[in-house]
ModelCIF file with pLDDT and N, C-alpha, C, O atoms, coordinates in Angstrom:
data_MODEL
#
_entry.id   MODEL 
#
_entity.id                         1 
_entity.type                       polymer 
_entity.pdbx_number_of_molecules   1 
#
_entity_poly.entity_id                      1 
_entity_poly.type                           'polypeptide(L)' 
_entity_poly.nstd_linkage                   no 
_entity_poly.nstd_monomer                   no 
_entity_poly.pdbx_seq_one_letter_code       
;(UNK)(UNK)(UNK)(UNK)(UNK)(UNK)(UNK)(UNK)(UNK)(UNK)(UNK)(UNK)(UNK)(UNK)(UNK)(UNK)
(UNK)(UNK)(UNK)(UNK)(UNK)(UNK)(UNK)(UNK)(UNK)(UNK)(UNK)(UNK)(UNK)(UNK)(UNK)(UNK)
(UNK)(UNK)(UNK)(UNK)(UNK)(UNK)(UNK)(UNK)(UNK)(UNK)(UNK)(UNK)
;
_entity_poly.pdbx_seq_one_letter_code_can   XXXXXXXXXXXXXXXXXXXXXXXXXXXXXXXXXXXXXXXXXXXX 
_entity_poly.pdbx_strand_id                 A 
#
loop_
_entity_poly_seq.entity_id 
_entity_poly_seq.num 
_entity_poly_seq.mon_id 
_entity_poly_seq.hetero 
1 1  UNK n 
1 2  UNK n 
1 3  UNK n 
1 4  UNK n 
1 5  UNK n 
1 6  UNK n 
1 7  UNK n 
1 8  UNK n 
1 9  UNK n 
1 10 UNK n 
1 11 UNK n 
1 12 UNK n 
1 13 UNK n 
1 14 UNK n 
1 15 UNK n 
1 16 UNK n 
1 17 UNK n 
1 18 UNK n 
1 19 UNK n 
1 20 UNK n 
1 21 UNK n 
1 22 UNK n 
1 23 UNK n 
1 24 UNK n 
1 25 UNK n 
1 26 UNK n 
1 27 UNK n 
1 28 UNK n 
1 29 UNK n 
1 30 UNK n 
1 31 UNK n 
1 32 UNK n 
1 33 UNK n 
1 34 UNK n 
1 35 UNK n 
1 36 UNK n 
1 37 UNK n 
1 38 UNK n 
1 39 UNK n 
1 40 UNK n 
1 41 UNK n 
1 42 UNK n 
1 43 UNK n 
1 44 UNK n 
#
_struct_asym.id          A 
_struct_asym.entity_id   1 
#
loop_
_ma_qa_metric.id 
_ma_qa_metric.mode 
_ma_qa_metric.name 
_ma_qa_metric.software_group_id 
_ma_qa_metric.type 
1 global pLDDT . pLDDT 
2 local  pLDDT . pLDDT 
#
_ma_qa_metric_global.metric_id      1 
_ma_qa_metric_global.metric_value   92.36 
_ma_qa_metric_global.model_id       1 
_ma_qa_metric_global.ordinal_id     1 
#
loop_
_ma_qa_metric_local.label_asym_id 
_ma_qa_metric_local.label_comp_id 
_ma_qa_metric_local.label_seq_id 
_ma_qa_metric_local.metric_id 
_ma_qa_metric_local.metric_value 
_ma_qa_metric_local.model_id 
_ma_qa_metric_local.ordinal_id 
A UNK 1  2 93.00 1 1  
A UNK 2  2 94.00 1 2  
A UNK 3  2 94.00 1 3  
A UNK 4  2 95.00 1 4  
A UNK 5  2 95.00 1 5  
A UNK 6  2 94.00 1 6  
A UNK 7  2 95.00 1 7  
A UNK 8  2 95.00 1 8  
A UNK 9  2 95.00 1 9  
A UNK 10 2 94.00 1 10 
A UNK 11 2 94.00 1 11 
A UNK 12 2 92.00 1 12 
A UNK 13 2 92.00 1 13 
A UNK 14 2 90.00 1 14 
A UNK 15 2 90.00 1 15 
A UNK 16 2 89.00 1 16 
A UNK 17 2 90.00 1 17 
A UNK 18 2 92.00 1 18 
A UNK 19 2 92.00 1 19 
A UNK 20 2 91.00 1 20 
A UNK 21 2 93.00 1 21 
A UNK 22 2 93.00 1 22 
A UNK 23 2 91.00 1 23 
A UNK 24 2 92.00 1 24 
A UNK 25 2 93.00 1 25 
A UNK 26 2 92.00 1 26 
A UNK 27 2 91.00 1 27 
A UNK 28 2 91.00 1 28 
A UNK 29 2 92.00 1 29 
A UNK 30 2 91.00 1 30 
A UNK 31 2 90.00 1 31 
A UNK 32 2 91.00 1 32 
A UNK 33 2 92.00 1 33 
A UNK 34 2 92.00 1 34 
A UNK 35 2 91.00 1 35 
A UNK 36 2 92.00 1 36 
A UNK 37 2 93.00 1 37 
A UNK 38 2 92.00 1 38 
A UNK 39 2 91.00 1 39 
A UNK 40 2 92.00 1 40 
A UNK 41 2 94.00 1 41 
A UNK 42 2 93.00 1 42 
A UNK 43 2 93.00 1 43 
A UNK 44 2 93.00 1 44 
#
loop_
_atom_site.group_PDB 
_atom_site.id 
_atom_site.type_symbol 
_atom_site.label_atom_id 
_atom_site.label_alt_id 
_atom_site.label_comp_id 
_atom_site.label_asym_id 
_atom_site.label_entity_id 
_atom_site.label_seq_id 
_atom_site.pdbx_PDB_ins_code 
_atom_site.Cartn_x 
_atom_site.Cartn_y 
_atom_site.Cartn_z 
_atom_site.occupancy 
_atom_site.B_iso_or_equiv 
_atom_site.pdbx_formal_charge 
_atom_site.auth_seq_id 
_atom_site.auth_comp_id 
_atom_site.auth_asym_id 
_atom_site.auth_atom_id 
_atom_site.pdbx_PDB_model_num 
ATOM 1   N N  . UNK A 1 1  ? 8.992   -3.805 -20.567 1.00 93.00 ? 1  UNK A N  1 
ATOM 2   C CA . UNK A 1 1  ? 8.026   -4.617 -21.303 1.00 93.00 ? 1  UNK A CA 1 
ATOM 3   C C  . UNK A 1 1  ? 6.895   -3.785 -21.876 1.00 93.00 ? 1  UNK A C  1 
ATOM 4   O O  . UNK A 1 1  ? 6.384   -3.987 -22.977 1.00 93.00 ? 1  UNK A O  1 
ATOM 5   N N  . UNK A 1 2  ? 6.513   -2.718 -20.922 1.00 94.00 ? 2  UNK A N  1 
ATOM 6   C CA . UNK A 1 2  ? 5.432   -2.215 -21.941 1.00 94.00 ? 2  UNK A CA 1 
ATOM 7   C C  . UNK A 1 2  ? 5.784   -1.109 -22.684 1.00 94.00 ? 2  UNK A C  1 
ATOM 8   O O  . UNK A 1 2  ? 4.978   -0.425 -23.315 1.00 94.00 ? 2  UNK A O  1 
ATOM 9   N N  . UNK A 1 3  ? 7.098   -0.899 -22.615 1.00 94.00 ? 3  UNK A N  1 
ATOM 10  C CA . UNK A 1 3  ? 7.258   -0.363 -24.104 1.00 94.00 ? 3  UNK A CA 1 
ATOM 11  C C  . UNK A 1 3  ? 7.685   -1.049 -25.154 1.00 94.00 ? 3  UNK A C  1 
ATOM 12  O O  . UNK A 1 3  ? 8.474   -0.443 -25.879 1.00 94.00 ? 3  UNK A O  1 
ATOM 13  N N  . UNK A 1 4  ? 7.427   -2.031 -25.427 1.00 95.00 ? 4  UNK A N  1 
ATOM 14  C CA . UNK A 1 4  ? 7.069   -2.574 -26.488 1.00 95.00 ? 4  UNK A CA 1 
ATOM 15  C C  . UNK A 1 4  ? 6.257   -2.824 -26.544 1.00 95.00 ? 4  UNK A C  1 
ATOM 16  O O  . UNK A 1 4  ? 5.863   -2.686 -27.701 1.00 95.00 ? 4  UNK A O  1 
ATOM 17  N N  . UNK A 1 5  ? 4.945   -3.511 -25.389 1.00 95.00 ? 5  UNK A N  1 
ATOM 18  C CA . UNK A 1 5  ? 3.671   -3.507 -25.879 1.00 95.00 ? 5  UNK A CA 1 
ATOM 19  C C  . UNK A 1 5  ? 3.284   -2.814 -26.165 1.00 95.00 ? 5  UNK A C  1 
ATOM 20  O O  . UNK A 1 5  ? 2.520   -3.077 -27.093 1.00 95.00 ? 5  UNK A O  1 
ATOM 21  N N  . UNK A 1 6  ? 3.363   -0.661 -25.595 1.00 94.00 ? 6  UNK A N  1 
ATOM 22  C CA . UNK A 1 6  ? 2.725   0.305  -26.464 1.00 94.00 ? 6  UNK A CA 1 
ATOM 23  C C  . UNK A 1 6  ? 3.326   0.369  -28.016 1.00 94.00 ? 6  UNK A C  1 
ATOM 24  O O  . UNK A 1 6  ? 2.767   0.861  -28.996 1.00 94.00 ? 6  UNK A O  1 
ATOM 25  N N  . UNK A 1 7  ? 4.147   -0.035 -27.974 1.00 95.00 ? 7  UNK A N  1 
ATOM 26  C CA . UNK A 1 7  ? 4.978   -0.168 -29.823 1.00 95.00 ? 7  UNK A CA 1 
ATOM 27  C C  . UNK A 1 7  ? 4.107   -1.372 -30.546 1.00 95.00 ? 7  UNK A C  1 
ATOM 28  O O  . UNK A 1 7  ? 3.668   -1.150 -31.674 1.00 95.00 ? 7  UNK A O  1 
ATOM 29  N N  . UNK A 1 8  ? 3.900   -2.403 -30.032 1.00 95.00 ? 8  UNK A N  1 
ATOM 30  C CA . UNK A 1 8  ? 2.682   -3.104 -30.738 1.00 95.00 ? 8  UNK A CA 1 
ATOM 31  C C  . UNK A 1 8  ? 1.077   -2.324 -30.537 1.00 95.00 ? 8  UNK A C  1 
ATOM 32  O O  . UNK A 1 8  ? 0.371   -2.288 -31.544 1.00 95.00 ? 8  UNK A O  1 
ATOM 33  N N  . UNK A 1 9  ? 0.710   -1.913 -29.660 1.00 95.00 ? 9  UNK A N  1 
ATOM 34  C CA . UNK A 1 9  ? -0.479  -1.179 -29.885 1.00 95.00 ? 9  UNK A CA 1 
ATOM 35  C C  . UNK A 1 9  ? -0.410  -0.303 -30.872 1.00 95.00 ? 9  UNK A C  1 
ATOM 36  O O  . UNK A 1 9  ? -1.178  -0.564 -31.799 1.00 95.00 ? 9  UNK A O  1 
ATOM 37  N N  . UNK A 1 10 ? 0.466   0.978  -31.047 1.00 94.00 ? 10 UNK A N  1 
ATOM 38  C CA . UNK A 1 10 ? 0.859   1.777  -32.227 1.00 94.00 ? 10 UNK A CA 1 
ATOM 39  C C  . UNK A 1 10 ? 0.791   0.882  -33.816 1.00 94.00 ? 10 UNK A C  1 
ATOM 40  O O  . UNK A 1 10 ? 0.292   1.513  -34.748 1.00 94.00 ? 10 UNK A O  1 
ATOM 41  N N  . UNK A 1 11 ? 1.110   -0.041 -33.996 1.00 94.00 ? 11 UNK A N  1 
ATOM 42  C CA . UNK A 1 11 ? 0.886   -0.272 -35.457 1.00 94.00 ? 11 UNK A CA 1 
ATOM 43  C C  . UNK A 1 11 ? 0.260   -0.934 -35.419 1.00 94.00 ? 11 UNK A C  1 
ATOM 44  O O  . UNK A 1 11 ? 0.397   -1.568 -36.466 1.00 94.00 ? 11 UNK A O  1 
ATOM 45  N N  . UNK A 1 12 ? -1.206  -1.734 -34.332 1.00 92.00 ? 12 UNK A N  1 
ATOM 46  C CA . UNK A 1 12 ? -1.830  -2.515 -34.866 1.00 92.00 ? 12 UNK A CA 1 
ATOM 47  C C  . UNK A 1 12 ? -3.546  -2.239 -33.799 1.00 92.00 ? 12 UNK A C  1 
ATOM 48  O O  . UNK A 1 12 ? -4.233  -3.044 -33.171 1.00 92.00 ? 12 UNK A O  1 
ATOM 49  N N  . UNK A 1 13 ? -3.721  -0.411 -34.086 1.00 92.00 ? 13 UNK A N  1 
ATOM 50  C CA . UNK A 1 13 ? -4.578  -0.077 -33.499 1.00 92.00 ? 13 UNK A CA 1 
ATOM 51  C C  . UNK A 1 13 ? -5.790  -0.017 -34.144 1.00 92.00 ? 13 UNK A C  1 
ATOM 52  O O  . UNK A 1 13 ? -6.686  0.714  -33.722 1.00 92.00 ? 13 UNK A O  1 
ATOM 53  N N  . UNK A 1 14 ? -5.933  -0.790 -35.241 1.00 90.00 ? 14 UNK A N  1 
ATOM 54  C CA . UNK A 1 14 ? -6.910  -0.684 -35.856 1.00 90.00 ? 14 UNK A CA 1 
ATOM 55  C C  . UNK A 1 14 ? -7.397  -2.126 -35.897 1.00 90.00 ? 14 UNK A C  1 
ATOM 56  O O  . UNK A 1 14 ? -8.463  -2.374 -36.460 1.00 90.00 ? 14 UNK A O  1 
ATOM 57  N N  . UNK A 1 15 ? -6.496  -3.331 -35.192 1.00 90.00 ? 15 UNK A N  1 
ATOM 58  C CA . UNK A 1 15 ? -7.598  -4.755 -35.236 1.00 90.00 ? 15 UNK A CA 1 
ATOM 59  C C  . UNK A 1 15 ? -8.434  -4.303 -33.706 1.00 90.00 ? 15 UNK A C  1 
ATOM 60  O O  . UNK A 1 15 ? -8.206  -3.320 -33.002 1.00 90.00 ? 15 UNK A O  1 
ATOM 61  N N  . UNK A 1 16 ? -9.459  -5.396 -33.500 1.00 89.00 ? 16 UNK A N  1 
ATOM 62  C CA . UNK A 1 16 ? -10.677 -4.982 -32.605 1.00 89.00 ? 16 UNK A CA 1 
ATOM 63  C C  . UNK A 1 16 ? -9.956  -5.286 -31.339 1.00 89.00 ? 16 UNK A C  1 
ATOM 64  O O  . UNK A 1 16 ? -9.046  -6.057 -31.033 1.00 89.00 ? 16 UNK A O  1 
ATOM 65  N N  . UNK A 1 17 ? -10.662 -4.434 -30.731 1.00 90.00 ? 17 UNK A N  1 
ATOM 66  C CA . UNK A 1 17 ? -10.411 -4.245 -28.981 1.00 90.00 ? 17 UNK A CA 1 
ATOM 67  C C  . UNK A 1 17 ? -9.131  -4.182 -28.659 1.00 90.00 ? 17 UNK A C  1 
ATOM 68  O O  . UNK A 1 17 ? -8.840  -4.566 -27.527 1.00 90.00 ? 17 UNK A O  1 
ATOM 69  N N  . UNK A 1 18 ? -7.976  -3.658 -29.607 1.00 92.00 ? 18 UNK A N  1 
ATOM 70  C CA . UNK A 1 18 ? -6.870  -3.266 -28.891 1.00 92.00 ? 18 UNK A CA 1 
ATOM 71  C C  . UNK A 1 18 ? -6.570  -2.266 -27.956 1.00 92.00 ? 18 UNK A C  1 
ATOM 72  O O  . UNK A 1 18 ? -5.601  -2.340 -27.200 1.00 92.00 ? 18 UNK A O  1 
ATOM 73  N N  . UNK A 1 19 ? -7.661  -0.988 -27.987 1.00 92.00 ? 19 UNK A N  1 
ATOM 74  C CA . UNK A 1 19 ? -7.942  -0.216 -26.890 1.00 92.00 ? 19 UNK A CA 1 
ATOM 75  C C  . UNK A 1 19 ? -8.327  -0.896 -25.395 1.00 92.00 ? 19 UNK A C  1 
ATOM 76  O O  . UNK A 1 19 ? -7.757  -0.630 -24.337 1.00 92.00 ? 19 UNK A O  1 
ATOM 77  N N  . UNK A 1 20 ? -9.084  -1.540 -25.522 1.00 91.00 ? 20 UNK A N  1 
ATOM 78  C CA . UNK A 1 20 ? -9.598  -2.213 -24.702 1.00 91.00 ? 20 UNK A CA 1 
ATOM 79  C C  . UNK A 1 20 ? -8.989  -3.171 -23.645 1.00 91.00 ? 20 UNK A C  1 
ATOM 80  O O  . UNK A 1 20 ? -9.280  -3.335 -22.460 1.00 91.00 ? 20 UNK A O  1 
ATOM 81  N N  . UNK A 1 21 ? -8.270  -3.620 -24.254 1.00 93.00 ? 21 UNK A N  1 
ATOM 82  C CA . UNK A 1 21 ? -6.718  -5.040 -23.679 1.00 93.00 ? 21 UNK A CA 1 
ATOM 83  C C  . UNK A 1 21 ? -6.095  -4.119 -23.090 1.00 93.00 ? 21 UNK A C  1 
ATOM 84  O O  . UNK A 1 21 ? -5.874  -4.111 -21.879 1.00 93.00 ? 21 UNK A O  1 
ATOM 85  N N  . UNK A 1 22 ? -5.669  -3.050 -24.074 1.00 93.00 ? 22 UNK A N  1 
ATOM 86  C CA . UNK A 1 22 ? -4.344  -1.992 -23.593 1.00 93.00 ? 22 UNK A CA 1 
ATOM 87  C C  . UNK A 1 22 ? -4.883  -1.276 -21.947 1.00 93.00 ? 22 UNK A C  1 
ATOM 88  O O  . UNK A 1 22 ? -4.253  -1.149 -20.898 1.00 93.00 ? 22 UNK A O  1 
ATOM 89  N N  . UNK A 1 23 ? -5.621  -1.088 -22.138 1.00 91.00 ? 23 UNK A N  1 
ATOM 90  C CA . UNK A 1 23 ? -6.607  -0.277 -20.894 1.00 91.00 ? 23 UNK A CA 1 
ATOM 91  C C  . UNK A 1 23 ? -6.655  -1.323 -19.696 1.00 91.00 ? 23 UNK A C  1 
ATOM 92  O O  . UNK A 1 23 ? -6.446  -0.987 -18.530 1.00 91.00 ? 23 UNK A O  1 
ATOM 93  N N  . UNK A 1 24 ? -6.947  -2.611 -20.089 1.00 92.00 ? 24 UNK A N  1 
ATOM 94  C CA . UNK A 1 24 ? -7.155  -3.966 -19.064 1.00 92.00 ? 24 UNK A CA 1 
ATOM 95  C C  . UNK A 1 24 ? -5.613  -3.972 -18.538 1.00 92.00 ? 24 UNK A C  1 
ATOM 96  O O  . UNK A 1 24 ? -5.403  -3.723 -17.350 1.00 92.00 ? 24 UNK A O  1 
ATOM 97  N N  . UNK A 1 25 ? -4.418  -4.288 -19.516 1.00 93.00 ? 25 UNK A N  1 
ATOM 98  C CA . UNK A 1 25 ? -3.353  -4.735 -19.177 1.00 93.00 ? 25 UNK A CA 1 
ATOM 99  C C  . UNK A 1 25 ? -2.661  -3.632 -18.202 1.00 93.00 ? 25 UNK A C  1 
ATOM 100 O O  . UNK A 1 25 ? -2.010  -3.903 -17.193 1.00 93.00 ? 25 UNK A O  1 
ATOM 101 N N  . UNK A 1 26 ? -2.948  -2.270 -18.732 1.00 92.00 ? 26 UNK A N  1 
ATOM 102 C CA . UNK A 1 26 ? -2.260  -1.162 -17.481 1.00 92.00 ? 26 UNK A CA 1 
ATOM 103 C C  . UNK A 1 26 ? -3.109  -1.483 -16.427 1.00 92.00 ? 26 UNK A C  1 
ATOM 104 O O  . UNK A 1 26 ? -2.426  -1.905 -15.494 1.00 92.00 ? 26 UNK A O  1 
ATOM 105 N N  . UNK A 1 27 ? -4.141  -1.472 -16.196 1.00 91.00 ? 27 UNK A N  1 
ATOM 106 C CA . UNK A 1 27 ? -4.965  -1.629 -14.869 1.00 91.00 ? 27 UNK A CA 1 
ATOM 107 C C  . UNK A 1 27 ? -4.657  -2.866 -14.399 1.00 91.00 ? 27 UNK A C  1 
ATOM 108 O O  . UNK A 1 27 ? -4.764  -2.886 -13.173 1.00 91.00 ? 27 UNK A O  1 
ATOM 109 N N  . UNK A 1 28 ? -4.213  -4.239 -15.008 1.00 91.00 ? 28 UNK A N  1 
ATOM 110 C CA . UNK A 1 28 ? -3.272  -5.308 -13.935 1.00 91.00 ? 28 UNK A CA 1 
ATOM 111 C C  . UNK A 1 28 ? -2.410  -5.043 -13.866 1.00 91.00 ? 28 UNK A C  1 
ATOM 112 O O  . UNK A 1 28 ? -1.886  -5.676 -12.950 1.00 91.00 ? 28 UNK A O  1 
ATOM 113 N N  . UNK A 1 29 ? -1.417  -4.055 -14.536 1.00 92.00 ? 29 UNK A N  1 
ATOM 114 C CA . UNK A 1 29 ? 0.029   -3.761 -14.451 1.00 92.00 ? 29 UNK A CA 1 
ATOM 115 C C  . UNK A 1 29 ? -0.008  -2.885 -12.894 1.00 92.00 ? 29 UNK A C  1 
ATOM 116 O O  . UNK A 1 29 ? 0.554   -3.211 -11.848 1.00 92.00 ? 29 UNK A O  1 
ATOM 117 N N  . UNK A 1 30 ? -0.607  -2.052 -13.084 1.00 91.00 ? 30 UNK A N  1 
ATOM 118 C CA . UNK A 1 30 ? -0.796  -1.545 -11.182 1.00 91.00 ? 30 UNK A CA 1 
ATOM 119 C C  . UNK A 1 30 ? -1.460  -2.111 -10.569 1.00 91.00 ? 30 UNK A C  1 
ATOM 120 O O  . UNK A 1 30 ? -1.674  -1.519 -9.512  1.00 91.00 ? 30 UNK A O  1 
ATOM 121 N N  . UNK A 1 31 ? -1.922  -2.959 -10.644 1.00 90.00 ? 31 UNK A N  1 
ATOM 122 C CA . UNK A 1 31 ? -2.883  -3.761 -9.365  1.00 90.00 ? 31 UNK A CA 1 
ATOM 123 C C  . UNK A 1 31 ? -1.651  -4.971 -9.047  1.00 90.00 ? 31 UNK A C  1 
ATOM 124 O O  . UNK A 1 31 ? -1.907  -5.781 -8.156  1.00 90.00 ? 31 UNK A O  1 
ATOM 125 N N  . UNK A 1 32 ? -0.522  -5.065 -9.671  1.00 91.00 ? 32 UNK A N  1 
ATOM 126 C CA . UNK A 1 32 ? 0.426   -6.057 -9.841  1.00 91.00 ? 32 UNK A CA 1 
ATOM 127 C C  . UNK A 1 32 ? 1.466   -5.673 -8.761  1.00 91.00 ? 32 UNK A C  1 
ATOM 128 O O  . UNK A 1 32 ? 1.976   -6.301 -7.833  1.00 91.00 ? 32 UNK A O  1 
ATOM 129 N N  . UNK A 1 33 ? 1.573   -4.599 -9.157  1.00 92.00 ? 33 UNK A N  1 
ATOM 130 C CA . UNK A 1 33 ? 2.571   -3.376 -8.707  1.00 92.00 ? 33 UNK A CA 1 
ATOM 131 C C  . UNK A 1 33 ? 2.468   -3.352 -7.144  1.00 92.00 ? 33 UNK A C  1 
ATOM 132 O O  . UNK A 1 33 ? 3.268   -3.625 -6.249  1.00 92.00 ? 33 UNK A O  1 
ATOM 133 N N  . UNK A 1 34 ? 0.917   -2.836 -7.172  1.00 92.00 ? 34 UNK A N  1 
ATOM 134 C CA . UNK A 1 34 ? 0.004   -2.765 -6.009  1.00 92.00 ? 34 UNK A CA 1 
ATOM 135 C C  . UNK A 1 34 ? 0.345   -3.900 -5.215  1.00 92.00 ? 34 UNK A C  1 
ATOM 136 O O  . UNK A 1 34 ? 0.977   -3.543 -4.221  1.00 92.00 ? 34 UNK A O  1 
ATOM 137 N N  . UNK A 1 35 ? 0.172   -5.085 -5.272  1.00 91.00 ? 35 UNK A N  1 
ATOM 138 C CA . UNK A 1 35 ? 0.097   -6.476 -4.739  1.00 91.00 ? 35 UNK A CA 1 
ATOM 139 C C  . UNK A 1 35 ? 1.485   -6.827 -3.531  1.00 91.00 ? 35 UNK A C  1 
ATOM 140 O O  . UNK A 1 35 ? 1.493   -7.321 -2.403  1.00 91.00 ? 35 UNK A O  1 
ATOM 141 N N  . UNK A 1 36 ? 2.950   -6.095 -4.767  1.00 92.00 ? 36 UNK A N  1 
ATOM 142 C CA . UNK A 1 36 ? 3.575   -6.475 -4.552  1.00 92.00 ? 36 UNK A CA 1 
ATOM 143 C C  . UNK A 1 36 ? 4.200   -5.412 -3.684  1.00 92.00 ? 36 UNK A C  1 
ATOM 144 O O  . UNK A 1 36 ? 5.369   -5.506 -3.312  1.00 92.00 ? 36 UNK A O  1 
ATOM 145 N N  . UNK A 1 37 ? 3.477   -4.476 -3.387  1.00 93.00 ? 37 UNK A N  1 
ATOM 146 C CA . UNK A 1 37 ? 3.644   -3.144 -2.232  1.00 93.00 ? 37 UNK A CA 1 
ATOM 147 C C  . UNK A 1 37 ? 3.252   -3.422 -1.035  1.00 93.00 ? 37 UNK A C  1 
ATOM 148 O O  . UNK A 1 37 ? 3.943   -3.192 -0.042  1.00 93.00 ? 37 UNK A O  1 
ATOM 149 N N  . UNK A 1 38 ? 2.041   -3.975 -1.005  1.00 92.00 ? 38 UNK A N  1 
ATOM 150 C CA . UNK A 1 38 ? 0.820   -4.682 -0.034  1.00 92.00 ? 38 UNK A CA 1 
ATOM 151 C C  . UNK A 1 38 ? 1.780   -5.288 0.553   1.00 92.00 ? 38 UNK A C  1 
ATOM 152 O O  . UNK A 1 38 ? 1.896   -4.943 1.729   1.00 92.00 ? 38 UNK A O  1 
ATOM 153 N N  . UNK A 1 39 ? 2.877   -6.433 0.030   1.00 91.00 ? 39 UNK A N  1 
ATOM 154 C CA . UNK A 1 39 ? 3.442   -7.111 1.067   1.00 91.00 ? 39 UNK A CA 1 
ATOM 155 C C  . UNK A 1 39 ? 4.047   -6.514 2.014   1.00 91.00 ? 39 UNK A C  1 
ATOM 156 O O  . UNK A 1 39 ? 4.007   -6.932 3.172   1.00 91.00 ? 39 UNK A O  1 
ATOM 157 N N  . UNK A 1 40 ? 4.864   -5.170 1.555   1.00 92.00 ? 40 UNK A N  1 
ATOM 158 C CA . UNK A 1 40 ? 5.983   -4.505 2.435   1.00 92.00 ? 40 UNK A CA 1 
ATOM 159 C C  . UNK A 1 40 ? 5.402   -3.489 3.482   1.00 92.00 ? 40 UNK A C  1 
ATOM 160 O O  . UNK A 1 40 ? 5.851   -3.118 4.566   1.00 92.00 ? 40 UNK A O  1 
ATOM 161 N N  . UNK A 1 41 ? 3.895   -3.061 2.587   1.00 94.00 ? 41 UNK A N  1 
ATOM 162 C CA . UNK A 1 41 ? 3.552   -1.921 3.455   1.00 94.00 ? 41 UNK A CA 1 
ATOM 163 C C  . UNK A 1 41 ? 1.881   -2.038 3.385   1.00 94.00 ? 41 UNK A C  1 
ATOM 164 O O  . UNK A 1 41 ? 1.144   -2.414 2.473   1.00 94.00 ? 41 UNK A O  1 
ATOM 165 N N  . UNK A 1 42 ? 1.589   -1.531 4.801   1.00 93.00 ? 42 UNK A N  1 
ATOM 166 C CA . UNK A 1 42 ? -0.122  -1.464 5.114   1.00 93.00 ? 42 UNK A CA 1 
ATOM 167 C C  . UNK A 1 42 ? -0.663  -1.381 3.800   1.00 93.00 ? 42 UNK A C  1 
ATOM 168 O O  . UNK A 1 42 ? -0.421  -0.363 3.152   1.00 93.00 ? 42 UNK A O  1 
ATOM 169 N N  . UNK A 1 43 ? -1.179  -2.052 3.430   1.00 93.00 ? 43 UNK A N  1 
ATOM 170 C CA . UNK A 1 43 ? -2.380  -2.011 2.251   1.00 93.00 ? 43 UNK A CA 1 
ATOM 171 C C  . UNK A 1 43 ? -3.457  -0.827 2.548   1.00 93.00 ? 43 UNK A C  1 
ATOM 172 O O  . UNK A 1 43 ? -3.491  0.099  1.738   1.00 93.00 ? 43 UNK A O  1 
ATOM 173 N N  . UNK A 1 44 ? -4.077  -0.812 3.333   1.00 93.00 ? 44 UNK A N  1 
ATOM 174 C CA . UNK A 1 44 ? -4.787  0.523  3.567   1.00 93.00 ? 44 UNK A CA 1 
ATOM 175 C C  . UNK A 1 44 ? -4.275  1.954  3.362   1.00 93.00 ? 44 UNK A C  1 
ATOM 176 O O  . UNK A 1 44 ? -5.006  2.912  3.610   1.00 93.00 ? 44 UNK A O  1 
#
């Protein structure tokens, strides 16, 4: 999936705050990741 969302960031990096989303969406993409690790193994 997010290679196509970086393929939509690439041609449409010039409307506003697409840096910005892109930066948000990887940082829930591992906190997602994260979450779903937490279940199997010590979170700490």
């Amino acid at each position: 999936w997010f290679f196509w969302l970086g393929w939509v960031r690439s041609y449409t990096a010039w409307l506003p705050q697409t840096e910005a989303l892109w930066q948000e969406l990887l940082l829930l993409r591992e906190m997602r990741a994260d979450y779903w690790a937490a279940q199997q193994v010590d979170p700490l």
